[in-house]
Protein backbone atom coordinates (compact mmCIF):
# COMPACT_ATOMS: atom_id res chain seq x y z
CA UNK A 1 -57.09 -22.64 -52.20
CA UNK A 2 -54.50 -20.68 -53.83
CA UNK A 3 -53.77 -17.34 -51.64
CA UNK A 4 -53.56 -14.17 -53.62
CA UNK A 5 -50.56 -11.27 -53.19
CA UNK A 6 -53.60 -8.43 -52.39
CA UNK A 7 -52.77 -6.73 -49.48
CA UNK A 8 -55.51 -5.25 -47.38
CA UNK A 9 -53.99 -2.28 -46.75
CA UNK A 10 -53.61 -1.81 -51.32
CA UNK A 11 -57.49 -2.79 -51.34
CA UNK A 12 -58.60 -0.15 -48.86
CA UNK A 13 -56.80 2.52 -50.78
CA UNK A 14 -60.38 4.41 -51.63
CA UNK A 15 -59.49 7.04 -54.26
CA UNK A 16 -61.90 9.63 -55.23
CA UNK A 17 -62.86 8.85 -59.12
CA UNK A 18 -65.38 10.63 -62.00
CA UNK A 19 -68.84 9.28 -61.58
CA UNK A 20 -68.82 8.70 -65.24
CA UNK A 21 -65.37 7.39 -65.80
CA UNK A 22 -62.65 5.30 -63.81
CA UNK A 23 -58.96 5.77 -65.41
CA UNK A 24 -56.98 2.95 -67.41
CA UNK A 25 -56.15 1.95 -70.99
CA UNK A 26 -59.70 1.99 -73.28
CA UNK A 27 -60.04 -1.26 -74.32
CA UNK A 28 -62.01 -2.10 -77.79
CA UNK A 29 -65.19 -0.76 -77.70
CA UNK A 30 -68.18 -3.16 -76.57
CA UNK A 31 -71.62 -1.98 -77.98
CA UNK A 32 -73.36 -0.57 -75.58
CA UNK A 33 -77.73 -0.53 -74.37
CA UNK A 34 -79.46 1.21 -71.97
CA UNK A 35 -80.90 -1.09 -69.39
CA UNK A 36 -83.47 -1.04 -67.03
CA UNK A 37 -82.28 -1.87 -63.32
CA UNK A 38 -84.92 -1.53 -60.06
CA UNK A 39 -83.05 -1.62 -56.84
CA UNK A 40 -85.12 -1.44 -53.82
CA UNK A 41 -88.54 -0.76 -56.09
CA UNK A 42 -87.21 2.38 -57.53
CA UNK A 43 -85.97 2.32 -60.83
CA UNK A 44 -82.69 3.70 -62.62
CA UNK A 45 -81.06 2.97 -65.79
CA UNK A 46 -77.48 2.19 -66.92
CA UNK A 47 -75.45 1.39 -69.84
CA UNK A 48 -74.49 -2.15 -70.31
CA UNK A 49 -73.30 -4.88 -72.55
CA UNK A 50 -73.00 -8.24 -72.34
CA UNK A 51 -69.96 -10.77 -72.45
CA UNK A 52 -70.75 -14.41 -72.94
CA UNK A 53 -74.39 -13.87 -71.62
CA UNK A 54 -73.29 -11.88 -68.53
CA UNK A 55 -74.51 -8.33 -68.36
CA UNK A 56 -71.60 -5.88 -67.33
CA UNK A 57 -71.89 -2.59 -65.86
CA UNK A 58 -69.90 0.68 -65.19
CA UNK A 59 -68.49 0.16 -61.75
CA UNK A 60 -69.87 3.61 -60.92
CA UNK A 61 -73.28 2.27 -61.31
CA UNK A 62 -72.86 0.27 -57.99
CA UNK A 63 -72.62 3.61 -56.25
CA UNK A 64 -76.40 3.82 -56.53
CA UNK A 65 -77.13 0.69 -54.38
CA UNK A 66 -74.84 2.35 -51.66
CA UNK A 67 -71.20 1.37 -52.77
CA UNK A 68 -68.19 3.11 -51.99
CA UNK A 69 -66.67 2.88 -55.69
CA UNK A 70 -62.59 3.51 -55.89
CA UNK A 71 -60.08 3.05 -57.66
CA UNK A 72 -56.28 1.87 -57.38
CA UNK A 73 -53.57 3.40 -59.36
CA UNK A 74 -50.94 1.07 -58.50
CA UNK A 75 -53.06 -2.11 -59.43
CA UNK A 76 -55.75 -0.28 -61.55
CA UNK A 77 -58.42 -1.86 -60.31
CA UNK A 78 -61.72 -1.17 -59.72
CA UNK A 79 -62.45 -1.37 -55.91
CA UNK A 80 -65.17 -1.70 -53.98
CA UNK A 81 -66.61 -1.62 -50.35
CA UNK A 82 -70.04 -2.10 -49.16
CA UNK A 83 -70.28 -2.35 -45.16
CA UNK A 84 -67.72 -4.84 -44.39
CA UNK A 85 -67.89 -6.28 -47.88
CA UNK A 86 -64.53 -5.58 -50.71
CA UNK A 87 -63.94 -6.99 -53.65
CA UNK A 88 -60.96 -5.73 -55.94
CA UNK A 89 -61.78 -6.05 -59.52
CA UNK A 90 -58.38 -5.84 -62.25
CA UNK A 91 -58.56 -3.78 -64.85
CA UNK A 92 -58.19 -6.33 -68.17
CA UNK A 93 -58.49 -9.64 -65.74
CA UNK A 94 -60.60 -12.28 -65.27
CA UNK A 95 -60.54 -13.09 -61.59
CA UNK A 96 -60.94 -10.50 -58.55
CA UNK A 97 -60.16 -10.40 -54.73
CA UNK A 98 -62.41 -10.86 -52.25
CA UNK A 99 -62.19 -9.87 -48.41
CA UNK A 100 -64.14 -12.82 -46.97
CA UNK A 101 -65.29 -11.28 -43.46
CA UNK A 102 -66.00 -14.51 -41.43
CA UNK A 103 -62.38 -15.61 -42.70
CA UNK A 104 -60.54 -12.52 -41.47
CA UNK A 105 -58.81 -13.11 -45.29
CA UNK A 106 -58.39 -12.43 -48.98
CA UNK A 107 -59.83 -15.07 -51.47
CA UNK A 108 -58.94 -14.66 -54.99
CA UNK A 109 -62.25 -15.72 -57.87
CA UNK A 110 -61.89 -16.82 -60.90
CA UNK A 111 -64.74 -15.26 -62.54
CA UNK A 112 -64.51 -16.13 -65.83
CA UNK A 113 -65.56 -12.70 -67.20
CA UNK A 114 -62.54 -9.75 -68.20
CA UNK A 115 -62.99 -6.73 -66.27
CA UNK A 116 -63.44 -3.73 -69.51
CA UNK A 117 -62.15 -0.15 -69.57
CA UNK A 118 -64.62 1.44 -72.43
CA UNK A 119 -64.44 5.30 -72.86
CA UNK A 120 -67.27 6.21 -70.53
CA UNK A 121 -66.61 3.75 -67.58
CA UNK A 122 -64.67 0.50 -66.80
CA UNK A 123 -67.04 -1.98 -66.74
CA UNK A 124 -67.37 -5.17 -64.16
CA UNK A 125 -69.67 -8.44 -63.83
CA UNK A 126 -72.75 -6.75 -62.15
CA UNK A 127 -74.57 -10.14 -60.81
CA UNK A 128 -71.03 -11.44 -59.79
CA UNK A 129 -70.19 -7.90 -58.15
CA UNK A 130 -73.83 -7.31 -56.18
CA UNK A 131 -73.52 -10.89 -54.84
CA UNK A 132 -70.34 -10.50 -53.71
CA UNK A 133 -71.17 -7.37 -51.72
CA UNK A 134 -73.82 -8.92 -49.80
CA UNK A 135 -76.82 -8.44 -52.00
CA UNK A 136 -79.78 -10.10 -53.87
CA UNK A 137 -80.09 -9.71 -57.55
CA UNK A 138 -82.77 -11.58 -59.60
CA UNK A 139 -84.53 -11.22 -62.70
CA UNK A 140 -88.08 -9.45 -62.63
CA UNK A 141 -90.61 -10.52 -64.46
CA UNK A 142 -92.84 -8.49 -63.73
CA UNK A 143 -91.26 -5.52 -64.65
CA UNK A 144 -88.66 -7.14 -67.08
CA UNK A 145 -85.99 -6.00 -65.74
CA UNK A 146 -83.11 -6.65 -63.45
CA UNK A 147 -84.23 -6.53 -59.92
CA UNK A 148 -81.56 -5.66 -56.40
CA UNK A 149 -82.81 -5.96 -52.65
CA UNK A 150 -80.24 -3.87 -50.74
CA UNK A 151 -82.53 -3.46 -47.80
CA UNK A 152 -83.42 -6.99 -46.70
CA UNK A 153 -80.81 -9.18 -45.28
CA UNK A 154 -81.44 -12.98 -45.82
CA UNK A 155 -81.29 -15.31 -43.08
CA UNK A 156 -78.44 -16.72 -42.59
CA UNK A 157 -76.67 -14.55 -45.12
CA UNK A 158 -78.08 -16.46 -47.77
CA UNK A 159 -76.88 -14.66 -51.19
CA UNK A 160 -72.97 -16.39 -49.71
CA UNK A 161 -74.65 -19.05 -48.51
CA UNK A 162 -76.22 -20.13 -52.23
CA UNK A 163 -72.93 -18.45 -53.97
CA UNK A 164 -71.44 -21.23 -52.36
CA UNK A 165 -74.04 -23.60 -54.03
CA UNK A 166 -73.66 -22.05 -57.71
CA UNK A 167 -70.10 -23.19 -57.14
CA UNK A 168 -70.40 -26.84 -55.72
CA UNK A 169 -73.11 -27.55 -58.29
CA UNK A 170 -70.95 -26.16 -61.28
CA UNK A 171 -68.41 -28.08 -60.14
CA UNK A 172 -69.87 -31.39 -59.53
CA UNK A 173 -72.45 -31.30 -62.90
CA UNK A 174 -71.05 -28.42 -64.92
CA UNK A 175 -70.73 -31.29 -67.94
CA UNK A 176 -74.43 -32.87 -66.29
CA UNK A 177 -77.46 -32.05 -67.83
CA UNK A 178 -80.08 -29.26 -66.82
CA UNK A 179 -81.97 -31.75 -64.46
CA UNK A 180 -78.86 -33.51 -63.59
CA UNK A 181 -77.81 -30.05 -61.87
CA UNK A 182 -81.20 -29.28 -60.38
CA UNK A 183 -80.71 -32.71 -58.78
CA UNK A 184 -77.56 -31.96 -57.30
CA UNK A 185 -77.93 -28.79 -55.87
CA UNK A 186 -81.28 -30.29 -54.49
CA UNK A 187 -79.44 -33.48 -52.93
CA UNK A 188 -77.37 -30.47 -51.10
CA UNK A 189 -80.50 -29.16 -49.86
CA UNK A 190 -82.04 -32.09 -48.38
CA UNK A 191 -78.89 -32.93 -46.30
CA UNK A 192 -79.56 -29.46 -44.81
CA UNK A 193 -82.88 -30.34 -43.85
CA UNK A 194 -81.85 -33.23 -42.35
CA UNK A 195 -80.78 -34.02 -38.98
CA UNK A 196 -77.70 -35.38 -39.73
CA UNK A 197 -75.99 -33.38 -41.38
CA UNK A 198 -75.03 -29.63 -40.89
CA UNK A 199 -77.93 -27.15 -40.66
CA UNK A 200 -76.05 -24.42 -43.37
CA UNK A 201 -75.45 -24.81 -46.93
CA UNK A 202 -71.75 -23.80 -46.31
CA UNK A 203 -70.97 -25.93 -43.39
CA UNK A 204 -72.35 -28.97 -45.81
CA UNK A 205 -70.31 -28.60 -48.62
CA UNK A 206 -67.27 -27.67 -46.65
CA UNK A 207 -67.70 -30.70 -44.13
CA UNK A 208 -64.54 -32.85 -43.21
CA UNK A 209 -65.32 -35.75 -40.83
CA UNK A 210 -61.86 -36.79 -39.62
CA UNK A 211 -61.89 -41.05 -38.97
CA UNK A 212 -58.81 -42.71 -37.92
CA UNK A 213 -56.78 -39.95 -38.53
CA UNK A 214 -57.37 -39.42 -41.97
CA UNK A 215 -60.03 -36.47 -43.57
CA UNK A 216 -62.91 -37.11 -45.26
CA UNK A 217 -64.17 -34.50 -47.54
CA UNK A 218 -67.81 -34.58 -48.34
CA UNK A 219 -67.33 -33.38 -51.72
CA UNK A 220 -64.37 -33.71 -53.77
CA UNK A 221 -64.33 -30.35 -55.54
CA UNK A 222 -63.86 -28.78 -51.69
CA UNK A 223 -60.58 -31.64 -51.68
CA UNK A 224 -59.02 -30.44 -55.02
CA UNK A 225 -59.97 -26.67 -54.54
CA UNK A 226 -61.70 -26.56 -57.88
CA UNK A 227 -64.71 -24.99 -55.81
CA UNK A 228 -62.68 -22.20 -56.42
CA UNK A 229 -61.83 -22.22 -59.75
CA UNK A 230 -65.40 -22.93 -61.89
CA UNK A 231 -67.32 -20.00 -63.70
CA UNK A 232 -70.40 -20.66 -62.73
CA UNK A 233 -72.79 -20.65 -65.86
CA UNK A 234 -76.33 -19.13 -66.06
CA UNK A 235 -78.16 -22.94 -66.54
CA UNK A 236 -76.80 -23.74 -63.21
CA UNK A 237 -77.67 -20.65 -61.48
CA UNK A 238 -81.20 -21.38 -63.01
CA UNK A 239 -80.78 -24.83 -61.88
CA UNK A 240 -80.12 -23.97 -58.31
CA UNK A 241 -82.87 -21.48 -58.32
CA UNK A 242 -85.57 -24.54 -58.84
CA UNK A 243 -83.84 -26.56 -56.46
CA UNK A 244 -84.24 -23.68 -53.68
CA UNK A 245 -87.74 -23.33 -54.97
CA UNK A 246 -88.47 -26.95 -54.21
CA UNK A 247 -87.53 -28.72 -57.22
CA UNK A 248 -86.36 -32.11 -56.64
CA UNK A 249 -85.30 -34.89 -59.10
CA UNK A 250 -83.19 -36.19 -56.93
CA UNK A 251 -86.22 -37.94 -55.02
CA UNK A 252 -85.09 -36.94 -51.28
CA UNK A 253 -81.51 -38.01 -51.97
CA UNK A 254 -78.30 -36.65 -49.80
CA UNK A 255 -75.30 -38.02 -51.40
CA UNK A 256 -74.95 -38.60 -55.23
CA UNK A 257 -71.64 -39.81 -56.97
CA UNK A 258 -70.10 -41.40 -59.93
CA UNK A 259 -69.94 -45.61 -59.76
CA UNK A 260 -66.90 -45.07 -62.40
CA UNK A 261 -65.19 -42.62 -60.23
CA UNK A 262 -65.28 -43.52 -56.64
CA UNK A 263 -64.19 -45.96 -54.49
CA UNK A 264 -66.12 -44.92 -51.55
CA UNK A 265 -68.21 -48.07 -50.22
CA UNK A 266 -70.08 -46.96 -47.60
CA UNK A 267 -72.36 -44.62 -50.61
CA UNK A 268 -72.83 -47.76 -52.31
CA UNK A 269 -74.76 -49.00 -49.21
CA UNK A 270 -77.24 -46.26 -49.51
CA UNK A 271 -80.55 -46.66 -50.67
CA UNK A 272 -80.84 -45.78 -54.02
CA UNK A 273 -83.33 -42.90 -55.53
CA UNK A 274 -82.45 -42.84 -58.98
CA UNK A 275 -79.57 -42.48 -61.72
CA UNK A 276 -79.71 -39.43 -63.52
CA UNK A 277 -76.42 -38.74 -66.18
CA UNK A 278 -73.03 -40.35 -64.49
CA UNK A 279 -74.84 -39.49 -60.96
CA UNK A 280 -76.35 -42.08 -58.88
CA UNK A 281 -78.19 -40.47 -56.23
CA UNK A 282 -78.93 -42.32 -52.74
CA UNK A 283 -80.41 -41.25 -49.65
């Protein structure tokens, strides 16, 4: 994982900022749409626009959902602190920092999105932004719109816990197909459910068993850091979603891999469930 030059002490630097407007360099103009947002069952609206299918918001917004919203001069970023939460958000990047709180450190994301000074606001990534900070965002159809739980904390902090599973499964199937990801992120699942392996979705993905001396990673995007380098596209975060909702073409498996790719005999002794794209998937 690549370590990033923010400093906590430049991310806590809170400055008091417009509630219509954060200060930088306009940018070309985006066109703009009200949208409808409900955030604990009361609902607001907000200007937005999207960027490659990803709705962006003015970072003032996040105020509403109980967000201290700042901004630094000397990096001219956007940043932001919910609880114990902060994420610094560049104005004109594409990645932001992250204060990961079980860590005790900075983690820099590639999000894959550019952070946008328009004339009324700077806009960020809202879904990446509200998941960051600790919060649920989904899409409501009900009510077609854009739904946020502030109020109820998952068990187990589960919005990180299945961040970290939009990531694994981007990077293991981003170039699989649509059930080929569903499979993957459900093959995840079942090893969580199962006594063998760790009881988290984090701990599993991030599991080394050391053997002679020498680490094994369970999954080789952890190995090469690209966990931390994928934009995670909508299809897999709709792919995930059916695999958390019980959605399973892997048929029960826990391990899945590549015969063209890997070397690793002891997942070639595993009782096979199925073949789906360049995966095999065993249990």
């Amino acid at each position: 994982m690549k370590k990033n030059q923010w400093s906590i002490k430049a991310a806590l630097l809170l400055l008091t900022c417009s509630l219509t407007s954060l200060p930088g360099i306009i940018s070309a103009q985006e066109q703009t749409e009200m949208t409808r947002v409900v955030i604990d069952g009361q609902e607001l609206e907000t200007t937005t626009f999207s960027q490659n299918g990803h709705m962006m918001v003015p970072a003032t917004f996040l105020s509403k959902i109980g967000t201290t919203v700042g901004w630094d001069e000397q990096k001219q970023a956007v940043v932001l602190q919910r609880e114990k939460n902060q994420l610094v958000l560049p104005s004109g990047k594409s990645h932001a920092a992250l204060y990961v709180e079980d860590q005790s450190k900075w983690r820099k994301d590639e999000i894959g999105l550019t952070i946008m000074n328009q004339a009324d606001a700077t806009y960020i990534p809202f879904r990446y932004a509200v998941e960051s900070l600790g919060m649920n965002v989904h899409f409501d159809p009900a009510q077609e719109a854009v739904s946020i739980d502030t109020t109820i904390k998952p068990k187990q902090n589960q919005s990180n816990e299945i961040k970290w599973l939009y990531r694994i499964t981007e990077a293991e199937a981003g170039g699989e197909s649509y059930q080929g990801k569903v499979a993957v992120a459900a093959s995840i699942l079942n090893r969580v459910e199962s006594p063998d392996w760790p009881n988290t979705i984090k701990d599993v993905i991030f599991q080394v068993v050391e053997q002679n001396g020498k680490k094994y990673y369970q999954y080789s995007p952890v190995k090469d850091k690209r966990i931390y380098q994928v934009s995670v596209t909508e299809e897999t975060r709709k792919a995930v979603q059916e695999a958390l909702n019980g959605k399973d073409p892997s048929k029960g498996a826990v391990v899945f891999f590549n015969p063209d790719k890997t070397d690793n005999k002891w997942v070639r002794t595993r009782e096979v469930t199925g073949t789906i794209g360049d995966h095999v998937f065993a249990q």
